[in-house]
PDB file of N, CA and C in Angstrom:
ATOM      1  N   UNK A   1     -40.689  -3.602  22.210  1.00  0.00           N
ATOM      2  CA  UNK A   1     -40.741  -3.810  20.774  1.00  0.00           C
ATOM      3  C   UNK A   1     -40.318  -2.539  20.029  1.00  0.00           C
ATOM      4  N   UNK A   2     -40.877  -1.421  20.210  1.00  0.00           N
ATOM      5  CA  UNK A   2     -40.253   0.486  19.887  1.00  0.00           C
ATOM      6  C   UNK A   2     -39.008  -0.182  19.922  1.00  0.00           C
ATOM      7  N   UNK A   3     -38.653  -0.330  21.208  1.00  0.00           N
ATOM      8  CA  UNK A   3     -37.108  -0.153  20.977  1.00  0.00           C
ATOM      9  C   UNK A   3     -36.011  -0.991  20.055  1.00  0.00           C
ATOM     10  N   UNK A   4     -36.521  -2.173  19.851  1.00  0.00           N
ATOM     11  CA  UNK A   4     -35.860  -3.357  19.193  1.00  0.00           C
ATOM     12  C   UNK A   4     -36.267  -2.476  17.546  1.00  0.00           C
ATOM     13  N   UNK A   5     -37.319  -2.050  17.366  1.00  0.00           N
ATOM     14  CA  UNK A   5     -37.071  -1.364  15.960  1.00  0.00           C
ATOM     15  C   UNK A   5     -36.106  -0.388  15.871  1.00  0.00           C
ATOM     16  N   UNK A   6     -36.519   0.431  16.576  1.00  0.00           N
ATOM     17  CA  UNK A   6     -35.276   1.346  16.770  1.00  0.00           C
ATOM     18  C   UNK A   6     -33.815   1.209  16.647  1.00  0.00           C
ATOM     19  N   UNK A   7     -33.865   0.447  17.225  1.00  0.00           N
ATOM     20  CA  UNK A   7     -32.255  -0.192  17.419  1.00  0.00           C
ATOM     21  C   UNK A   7     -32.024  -0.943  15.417  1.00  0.00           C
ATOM     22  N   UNK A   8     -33.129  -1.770  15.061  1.00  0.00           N
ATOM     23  CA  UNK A   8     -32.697  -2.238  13.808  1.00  0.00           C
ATOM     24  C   UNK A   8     -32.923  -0.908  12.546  1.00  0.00           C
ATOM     25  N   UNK A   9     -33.386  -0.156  12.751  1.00  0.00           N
ATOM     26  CA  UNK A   9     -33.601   1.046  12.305  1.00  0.00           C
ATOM     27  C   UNK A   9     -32.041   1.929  12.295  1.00  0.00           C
ATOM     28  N   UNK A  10     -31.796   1.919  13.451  1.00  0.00           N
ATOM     29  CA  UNK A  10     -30.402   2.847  13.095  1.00  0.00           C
ATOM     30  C   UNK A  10     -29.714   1.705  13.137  1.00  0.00           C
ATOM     31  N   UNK A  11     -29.227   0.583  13.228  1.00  0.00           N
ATOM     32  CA  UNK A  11     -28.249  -0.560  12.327  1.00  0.00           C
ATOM     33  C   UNK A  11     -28.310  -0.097  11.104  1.00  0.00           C
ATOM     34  N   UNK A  12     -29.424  -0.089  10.362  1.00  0.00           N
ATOM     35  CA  UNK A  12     -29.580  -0.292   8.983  1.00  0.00           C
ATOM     36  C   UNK A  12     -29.157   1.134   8.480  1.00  0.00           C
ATOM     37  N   UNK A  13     -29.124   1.954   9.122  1.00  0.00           N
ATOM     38  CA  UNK A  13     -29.097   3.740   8.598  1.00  0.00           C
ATOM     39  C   UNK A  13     -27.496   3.375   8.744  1.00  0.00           C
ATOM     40  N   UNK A  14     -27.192   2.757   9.993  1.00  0.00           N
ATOM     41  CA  UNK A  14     -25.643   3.396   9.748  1.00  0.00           C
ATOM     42  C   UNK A  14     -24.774   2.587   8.697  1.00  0.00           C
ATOM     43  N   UNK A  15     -25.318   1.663   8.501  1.00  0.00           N
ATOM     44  CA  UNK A  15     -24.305   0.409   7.443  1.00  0.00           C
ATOM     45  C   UNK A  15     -23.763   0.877   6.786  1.00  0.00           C
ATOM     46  N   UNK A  16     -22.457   0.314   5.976  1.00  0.00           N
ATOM     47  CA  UNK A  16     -22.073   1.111   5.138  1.00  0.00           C
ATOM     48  C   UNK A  16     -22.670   1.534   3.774  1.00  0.00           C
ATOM     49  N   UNK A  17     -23.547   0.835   3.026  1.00  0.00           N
ATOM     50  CA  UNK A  17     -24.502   1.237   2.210  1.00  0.00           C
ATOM     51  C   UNK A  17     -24.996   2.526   1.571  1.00  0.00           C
ATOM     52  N   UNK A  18     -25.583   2.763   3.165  1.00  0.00           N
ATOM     53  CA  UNK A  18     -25.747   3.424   3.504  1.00  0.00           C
ATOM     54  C   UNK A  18     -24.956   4.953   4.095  1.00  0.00           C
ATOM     55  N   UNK A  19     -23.734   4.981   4.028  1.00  0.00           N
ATOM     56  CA  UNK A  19     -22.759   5.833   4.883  1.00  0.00           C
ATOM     57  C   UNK A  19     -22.533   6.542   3.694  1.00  0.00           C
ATOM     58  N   UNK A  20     -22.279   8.078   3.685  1.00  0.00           N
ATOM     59  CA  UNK A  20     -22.179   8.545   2.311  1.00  0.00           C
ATOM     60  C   UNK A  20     -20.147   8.933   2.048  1.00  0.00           C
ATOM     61  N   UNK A  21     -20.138   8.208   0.762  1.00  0.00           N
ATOM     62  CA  UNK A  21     -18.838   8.395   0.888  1.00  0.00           C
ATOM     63  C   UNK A  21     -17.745   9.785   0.670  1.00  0.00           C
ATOM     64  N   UNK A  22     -16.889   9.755   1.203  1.00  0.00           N
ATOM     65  CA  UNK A  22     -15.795  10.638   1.802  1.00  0.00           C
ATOM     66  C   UNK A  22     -14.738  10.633   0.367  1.00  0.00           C
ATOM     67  N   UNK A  23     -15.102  11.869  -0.759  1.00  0.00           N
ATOM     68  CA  UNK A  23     -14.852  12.034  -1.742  1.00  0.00           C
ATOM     69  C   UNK A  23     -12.766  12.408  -1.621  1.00  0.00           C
ATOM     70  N   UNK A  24     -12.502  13.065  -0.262  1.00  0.00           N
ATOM     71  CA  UNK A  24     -11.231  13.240  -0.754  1.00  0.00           C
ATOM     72  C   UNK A  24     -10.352  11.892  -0.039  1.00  0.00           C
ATOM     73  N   UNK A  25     -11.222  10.953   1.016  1.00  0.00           N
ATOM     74  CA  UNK A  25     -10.453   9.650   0.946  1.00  0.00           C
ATOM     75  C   UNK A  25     -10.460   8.852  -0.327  1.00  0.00           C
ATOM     76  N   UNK A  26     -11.400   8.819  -0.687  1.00  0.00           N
ATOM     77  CA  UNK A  26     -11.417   8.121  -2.332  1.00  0.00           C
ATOM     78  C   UNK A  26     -10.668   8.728  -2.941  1.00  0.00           C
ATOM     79  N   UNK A  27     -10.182  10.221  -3.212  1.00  0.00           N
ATOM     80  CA  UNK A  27      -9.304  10.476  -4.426  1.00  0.00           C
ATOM     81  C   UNK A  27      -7.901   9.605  -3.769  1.00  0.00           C
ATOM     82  N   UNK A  28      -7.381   9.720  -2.453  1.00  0.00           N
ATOM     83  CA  UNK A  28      -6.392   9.055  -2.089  1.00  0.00           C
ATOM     84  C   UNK A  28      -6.315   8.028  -2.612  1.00  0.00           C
ATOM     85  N   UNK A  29      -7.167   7.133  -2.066  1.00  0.00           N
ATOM     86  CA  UNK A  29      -7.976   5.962  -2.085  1.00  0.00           C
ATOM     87  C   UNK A  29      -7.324   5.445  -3.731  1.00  0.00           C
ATOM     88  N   UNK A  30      -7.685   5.677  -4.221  1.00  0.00           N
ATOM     89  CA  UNK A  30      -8.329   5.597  -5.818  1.00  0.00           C
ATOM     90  C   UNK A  30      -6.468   6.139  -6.433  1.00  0.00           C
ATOM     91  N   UNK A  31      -5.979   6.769  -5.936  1.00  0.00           N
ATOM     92  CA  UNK A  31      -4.535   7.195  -6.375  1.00  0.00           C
ATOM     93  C   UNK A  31      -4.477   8.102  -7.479  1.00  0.00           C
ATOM     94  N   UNK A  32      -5.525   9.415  -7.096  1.00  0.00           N
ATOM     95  CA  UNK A  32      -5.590  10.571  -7.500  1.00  0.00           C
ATOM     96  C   UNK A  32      -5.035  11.481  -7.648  1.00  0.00           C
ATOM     97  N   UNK A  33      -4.245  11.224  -6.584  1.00  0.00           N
ATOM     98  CA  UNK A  33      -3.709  12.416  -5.547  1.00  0.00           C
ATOM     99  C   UNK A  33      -1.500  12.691  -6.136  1.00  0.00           C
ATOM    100  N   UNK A  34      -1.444  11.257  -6.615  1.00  0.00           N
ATOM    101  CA  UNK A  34      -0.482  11.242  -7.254  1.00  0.00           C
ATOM    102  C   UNK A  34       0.132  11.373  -8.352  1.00  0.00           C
ATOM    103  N   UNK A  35      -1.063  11.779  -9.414  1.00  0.00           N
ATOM    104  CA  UNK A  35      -0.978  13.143 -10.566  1.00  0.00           C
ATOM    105  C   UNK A  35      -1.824  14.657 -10.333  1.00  0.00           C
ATOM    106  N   UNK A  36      -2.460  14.723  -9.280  1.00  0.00           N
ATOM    107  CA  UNK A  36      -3.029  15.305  -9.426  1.00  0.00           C
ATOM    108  C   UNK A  36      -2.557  16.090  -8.101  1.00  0.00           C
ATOM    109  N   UNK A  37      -2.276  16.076  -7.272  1.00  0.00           N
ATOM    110  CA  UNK A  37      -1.597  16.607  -5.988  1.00  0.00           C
ATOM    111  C   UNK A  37      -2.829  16.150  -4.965  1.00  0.00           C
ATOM    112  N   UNK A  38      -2.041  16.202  -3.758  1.00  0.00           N
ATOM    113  CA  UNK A  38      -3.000  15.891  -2.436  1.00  0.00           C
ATOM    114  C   UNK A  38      -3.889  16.403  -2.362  1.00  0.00           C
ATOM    115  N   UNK A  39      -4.137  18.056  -2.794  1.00  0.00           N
ATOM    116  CA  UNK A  39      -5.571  18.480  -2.859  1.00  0.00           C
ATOM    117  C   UNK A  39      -5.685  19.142  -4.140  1.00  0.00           C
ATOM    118  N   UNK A  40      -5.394  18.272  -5.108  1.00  0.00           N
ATOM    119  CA  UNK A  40      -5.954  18.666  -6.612  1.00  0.00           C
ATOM    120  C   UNK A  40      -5.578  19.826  -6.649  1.00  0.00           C
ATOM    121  N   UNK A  41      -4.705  20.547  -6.497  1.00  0.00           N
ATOM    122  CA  UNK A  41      -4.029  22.104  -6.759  1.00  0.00           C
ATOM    123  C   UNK A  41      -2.747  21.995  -6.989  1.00  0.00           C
ATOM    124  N   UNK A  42      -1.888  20.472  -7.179  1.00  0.00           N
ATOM    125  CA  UNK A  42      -0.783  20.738  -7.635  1.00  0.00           C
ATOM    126  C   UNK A  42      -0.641  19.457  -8.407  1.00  0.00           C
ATOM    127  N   UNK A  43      -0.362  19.448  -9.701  1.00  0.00           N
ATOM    128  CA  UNK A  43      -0.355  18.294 -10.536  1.00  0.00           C
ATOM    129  C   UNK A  43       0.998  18.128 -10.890  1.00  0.00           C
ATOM    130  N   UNK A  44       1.033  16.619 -11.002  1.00  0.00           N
ATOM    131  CA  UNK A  44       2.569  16.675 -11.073  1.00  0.00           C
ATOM    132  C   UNK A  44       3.548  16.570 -12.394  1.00  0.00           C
ATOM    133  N   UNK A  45       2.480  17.348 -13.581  1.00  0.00           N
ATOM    134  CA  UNK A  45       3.142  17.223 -14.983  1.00  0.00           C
ATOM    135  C   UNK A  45       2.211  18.387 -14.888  1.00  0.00           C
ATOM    136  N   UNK A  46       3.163  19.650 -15.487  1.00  0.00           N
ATOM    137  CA  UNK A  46       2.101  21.480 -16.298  1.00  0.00           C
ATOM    138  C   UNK A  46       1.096  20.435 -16.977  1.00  0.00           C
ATOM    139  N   UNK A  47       1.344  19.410 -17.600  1.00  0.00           N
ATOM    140  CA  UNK A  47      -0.220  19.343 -18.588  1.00  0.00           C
ATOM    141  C   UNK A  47      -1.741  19.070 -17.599  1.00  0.00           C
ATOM    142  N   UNK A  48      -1.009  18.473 -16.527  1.00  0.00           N
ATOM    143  CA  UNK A  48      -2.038  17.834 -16.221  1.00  0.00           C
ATOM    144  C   UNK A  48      -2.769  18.786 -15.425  1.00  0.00           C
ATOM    145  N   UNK A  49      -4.237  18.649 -15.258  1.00  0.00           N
ATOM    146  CA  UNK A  49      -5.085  19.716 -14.658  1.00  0.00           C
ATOM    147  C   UNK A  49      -5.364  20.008 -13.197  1.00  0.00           C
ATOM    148  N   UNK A  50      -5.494  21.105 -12.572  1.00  0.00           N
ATOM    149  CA  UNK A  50      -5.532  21.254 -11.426  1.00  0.00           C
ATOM    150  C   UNK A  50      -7.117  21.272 -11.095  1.00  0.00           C
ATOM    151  N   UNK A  51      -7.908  20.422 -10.442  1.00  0.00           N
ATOM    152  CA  UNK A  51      -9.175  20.287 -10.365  1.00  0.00           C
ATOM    153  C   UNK A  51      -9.369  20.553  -9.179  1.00  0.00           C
ATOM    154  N   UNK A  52      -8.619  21.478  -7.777  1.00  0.00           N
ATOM    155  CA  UNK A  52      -9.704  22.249  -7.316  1.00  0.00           C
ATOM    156  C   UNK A  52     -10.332  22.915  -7.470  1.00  0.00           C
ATOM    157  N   UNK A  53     -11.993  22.726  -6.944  1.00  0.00           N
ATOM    158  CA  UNK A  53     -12.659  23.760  -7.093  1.00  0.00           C
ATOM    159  C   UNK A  53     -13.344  23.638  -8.457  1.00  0.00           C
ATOM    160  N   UNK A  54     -12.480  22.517  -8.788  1.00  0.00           N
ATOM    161  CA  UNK A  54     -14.077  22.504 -10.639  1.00  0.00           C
ATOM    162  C   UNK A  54     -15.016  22.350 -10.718  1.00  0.00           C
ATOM    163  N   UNK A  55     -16.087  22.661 -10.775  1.00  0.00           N
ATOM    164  CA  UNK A  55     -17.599  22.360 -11.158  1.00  0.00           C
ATOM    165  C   UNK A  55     -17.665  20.815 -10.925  1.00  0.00           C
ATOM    166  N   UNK A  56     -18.577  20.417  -9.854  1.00  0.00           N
ATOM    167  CA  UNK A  56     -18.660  18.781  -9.716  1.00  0.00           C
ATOM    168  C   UNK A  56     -19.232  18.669 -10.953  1.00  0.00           C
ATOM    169  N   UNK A  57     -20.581  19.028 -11.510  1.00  0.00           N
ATOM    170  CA  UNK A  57     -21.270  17.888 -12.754  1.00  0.00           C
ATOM    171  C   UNK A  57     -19.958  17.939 -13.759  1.00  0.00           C
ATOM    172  N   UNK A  58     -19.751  19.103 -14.209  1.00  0.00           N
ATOM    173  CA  UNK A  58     -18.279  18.965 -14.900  1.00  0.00           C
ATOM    174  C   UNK A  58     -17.401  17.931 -14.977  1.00  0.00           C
ATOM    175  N   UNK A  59     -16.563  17.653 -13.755  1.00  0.00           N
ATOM    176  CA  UNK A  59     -15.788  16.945 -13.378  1.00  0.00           C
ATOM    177  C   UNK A  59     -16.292  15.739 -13.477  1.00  0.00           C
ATOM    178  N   UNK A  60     -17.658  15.297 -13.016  1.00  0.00           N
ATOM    179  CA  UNK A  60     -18.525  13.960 -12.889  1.00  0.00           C
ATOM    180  C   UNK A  60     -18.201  13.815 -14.460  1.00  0.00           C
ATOM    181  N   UNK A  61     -18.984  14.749 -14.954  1.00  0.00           N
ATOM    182  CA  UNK A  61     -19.045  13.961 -16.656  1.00  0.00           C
ATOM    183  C   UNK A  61     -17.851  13.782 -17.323  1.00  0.00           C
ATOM    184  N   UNK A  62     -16.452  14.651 -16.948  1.00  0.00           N
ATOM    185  CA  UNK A  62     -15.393  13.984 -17.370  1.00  0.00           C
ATOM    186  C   UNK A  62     -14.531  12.846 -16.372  1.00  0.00           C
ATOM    187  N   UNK A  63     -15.061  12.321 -15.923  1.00  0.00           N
ATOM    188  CA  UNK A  63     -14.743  11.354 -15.426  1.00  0.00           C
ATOM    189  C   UNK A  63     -15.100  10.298 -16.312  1.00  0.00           C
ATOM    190  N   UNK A  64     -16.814  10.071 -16.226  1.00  0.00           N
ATOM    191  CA  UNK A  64     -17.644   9.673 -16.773  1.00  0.00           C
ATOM    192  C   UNK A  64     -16.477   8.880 -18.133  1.00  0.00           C
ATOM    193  N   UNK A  65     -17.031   9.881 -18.910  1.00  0.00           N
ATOM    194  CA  UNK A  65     -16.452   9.659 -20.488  1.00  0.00           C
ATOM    195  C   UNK A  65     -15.191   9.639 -20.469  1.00  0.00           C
ATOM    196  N   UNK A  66     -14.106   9.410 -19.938  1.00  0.00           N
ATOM    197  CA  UNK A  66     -13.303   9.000 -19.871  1.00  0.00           C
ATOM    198  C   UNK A  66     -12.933   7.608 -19.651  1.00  0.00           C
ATOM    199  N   UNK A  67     -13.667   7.583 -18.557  1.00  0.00           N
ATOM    200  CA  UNK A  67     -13.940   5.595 -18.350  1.00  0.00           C
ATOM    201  C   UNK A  67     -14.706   4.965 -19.531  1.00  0.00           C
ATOM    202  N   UNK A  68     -15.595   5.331 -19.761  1.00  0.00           N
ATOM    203  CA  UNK A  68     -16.402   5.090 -21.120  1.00  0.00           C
ATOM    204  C   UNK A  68     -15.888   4.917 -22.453  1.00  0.00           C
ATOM    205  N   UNK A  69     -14.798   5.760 -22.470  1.00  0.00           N
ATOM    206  CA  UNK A  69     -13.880   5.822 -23.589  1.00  0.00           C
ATOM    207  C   UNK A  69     -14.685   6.978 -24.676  1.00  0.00           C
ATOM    208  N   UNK A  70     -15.912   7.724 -24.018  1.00  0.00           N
ATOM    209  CA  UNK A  70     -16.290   8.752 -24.892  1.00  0.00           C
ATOM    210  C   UNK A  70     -15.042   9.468 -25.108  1.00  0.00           C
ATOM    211  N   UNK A  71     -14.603  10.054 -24.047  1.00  0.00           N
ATOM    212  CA  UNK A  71     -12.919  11.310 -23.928  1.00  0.00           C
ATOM    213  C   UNK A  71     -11.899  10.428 -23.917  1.00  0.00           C
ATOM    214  N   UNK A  72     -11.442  10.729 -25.387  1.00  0.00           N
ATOM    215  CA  UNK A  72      -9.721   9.267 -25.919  1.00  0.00           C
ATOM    216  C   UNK A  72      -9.112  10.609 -26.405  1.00  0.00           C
ATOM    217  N   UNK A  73      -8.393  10.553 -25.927  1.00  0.00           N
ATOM    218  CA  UNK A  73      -6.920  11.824 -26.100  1.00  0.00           C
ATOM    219  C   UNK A  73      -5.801  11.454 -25.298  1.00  0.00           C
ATOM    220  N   UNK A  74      -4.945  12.335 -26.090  1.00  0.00           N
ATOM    221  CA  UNK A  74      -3.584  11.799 -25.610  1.00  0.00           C
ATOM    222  C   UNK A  74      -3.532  12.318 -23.824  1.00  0.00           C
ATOM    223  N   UNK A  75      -3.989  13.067 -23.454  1.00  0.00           N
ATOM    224  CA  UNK A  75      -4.847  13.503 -21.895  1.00  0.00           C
ATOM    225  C   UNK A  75      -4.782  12.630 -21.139  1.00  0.00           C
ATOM    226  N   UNK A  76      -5.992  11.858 -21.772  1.00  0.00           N
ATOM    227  CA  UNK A  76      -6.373  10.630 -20.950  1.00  0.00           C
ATOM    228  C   UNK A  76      -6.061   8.809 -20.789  1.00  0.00           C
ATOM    229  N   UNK A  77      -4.883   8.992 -21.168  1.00  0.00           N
ATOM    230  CA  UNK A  77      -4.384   7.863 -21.481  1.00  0.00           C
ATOM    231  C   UNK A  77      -3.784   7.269 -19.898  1.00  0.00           C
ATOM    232  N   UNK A  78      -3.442   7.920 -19.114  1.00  0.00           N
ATOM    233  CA  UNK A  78      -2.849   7.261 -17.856  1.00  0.00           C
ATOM    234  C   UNK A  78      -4.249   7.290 -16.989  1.00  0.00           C
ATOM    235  N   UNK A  79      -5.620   8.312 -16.742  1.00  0.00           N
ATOM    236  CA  UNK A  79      -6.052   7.929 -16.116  1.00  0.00           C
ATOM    237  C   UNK A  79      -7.208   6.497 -16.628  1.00  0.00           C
ATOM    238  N   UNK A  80      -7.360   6.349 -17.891  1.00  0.00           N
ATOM    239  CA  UNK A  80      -7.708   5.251 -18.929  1.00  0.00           C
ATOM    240  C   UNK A  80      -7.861   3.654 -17.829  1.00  0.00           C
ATOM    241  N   UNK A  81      -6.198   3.966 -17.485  1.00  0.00           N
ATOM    242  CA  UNK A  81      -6.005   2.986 -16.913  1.00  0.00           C
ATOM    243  C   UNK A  81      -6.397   2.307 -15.379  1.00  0.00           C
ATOM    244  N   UNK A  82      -6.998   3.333 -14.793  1.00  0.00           N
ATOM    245  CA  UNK A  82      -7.059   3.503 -13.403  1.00  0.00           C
ATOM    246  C   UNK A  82      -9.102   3.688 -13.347  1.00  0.00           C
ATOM    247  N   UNK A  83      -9.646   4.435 -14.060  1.00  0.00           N
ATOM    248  CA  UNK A  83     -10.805   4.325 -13.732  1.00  0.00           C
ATOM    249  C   UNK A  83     -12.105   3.670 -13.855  1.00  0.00           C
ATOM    250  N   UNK A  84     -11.668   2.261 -14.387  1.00  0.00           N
ATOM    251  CA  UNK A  84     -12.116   1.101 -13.805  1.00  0.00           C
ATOM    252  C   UNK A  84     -12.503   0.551 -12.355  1.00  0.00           C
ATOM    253  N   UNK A  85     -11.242   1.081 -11.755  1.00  0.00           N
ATOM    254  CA  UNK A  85     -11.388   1.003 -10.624  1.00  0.00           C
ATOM    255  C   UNK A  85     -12.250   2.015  -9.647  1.00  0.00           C
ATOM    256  N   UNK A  86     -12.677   2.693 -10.343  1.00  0.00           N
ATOM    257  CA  UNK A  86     -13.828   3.912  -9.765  1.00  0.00           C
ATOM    258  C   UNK A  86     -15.211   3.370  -9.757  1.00  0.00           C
ATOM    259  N   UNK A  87     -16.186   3.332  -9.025  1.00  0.00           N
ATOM    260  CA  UNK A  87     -17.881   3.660  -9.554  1.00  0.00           C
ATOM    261  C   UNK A  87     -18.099   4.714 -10.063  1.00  0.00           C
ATOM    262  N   UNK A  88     -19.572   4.722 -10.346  1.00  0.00           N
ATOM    263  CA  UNK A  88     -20.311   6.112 -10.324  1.00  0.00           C
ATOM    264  C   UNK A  88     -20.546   6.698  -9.284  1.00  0.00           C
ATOM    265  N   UNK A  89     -20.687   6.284  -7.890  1.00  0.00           N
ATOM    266  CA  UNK A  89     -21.110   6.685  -7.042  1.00  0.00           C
ATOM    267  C   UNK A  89     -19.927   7.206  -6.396  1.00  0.00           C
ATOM    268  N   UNK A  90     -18.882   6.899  -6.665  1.00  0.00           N
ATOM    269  CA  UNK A  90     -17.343   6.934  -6.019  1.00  0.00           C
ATOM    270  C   UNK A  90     -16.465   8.075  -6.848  1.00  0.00           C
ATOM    271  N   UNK A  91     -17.369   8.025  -8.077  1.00  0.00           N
ATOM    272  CA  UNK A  91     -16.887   9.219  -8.927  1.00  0.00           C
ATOM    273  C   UNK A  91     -18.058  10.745  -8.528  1.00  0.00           C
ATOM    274  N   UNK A  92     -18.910  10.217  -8.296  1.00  0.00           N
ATOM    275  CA  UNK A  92     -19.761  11.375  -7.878  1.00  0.00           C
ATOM    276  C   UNK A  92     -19.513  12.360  -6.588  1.00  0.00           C
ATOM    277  N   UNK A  93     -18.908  11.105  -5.333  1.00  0.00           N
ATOM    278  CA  UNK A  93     -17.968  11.302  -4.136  1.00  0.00           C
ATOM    279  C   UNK A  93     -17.064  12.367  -4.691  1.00  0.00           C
ATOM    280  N   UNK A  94     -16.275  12.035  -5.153  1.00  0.00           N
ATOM    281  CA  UNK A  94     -14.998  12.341  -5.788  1.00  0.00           C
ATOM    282  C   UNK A  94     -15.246  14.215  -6.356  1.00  0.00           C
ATOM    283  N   UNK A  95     -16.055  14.066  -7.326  1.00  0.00           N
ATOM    284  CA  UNK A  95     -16.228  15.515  -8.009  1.00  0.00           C
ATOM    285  C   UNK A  95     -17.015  16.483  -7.258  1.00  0.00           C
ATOM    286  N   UNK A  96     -17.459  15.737  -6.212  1.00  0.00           N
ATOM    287  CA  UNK A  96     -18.565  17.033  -5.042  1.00  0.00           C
ATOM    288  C   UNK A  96     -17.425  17.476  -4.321  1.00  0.00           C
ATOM    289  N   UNK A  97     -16.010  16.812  -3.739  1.00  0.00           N
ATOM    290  CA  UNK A  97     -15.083  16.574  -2.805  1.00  0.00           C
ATOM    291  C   UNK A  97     -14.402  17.619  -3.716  1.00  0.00           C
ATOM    292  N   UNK A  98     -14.027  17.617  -4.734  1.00  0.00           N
ATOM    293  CA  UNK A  98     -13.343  18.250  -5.687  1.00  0.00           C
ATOM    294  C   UNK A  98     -13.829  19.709  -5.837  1.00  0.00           C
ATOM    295  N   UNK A  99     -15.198  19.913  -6.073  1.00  0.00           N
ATOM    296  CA  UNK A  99     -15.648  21.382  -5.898  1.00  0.00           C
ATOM    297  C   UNK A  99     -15.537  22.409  -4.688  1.00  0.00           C
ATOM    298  N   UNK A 100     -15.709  21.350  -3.598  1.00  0.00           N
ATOM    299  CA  UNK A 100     -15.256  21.933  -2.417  1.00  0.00           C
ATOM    300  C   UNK A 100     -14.509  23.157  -2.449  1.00  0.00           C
ATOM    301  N   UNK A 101     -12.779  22.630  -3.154  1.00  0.00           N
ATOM    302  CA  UNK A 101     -11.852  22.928  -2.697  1.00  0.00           C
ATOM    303  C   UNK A 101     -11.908  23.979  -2.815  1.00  0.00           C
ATOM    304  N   UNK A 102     -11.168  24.875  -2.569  1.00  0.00           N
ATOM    305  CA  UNK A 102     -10.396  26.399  -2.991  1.00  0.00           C
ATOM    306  C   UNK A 102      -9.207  26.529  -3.915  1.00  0.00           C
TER     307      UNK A 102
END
């Protein structure tokens, strides 16, 4: 019986739910990577920002308000369109993955 818990015990730990997500497959993922460069250090318009290495809550909250439509500028008009397709939790991925960088 130990063991049959056990066994449903780590089922349930490993699910995906549960699995914590992999912030620079999501920027791929999510099609980040194609204004913003493969590792956020080379953007592919001078305006646009190079976000390695930015402060995750930073980055979280402009994400945030951007999807929200708090942050409406001429900026944010192409990613406007795209971060719908994000969560919070996928945006939170995303801006920890982002601080990382160098």
């Amino acid at each position: 019986m130990k063991f049959v818990m056990t066994l449903i015990a780590a089922a349930f730990v490993a699910s995906p739910a549960f699995a914590a997500l992999d912030g620079g497959k999501l920027f791929a993922e999510k099609t980040c990577n194609a204004c913003h460069g493969a590792k956020a250090d080379k953007p592919l318009m001078p305006n646009y920002p190079k976000l390695a290495g930015q402060n995750a809550a930073y980055a979280e909250a402009q994400m945030k308000d951007i999807k929200s439509g708090a942050r409406n500028n001429g900026q944010t008009a192409a990613m406007k369109g795209v971060m719908h397709l994000v969560n919070d939790e996928e945006i939170k991925a995303i801006s920890e993955w982002l601080a990382k960088l160098k």
